[in-house]
Protein backbone atom coordinates (compact mmCIF):
# COMPACT_ATOMS: atom_id res chain seq x y z
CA UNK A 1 12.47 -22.61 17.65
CA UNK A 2 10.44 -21.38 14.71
CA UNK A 3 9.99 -18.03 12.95
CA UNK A 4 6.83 -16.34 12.52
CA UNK A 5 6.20 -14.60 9.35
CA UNK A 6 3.86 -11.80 9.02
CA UNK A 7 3.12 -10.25 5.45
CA UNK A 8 0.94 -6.87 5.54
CA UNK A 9 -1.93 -6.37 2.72
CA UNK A 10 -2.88 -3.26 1.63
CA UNK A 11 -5.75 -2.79 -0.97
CA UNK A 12 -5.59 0.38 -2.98
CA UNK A 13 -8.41 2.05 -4.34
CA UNK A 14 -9.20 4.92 -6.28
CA UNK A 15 -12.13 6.29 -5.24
CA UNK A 16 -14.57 5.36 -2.42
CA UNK A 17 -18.26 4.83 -3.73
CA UNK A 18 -19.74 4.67 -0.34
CA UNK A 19 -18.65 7.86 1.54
CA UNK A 20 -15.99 11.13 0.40
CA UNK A 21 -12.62 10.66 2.21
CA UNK A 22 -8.61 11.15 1.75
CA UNK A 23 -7.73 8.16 0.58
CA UNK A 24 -3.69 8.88 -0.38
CA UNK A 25 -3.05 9.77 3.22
CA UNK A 26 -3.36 6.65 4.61
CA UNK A 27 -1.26 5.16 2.04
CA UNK A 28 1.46 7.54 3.18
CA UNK A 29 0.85 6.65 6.49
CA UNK A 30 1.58 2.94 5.72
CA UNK A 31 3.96 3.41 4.10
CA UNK A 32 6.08 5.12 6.12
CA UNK A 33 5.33 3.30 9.55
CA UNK A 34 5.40 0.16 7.93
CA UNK A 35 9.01 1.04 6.50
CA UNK A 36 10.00 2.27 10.13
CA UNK A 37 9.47 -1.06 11.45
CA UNK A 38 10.63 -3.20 8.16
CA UNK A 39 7.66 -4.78 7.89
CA UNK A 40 6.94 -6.42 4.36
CA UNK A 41 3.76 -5.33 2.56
CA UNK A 42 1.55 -6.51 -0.33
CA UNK A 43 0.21 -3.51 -1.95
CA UNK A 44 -3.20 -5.01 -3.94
CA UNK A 45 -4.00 -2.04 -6.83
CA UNK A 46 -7.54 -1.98 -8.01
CA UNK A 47 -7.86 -0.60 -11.56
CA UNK A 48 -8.98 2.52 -10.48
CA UNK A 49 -6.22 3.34 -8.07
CA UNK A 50 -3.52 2.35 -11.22
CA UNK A 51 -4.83 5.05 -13.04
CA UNK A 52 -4.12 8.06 -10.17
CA UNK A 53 -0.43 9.23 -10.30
CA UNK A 54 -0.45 9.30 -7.04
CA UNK A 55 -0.45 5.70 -6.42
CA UNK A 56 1.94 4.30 -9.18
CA UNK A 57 4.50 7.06 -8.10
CA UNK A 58 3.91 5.92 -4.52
CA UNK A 59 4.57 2.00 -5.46
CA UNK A 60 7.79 2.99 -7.56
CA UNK A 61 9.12 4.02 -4.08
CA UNK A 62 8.71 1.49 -1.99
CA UNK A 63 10.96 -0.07 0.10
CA UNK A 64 12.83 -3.57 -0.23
CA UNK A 65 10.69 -6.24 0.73
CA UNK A 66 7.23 -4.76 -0.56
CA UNK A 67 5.43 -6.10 -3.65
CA UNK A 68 2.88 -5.07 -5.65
CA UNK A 69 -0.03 -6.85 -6.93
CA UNK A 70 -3.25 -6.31 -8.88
């Protein structure tokens, strides 16, 4: 019998161009259902969103089994 293997991608922005909205809320969200579950995550950082305390903060707390890209 074989294993599936799911890995989760998130990509983090900054700022939303198109339309104003919360955009650290969901990333709390994630975070915290996906670590409920143990469920591994790639969190993908767009320049913009390294910049914002918010999000480097939120990635130095993460879980074992996340990584974090760019």
């Amino acid at each position: 019998m074989s294993k599936n293997k799911v890995n989760i991608v998130n990509f983090l922005r900054g700022c939303e161009p198109r339309l104003e909205m919360d955009l650290e809320a969901p990333v709390t969200w994630q975070k915290e259902i996906t670590a409920r579950y143990g469920l591994p995550v790639t969190w993908l950082l767009q320049y913009d969103a390294m910049l914002q305390d918010f999000y480097v903060d939120s990635m130095k707390s993460l879980p074992p089994g996340n990584e974090v890209g760019i």
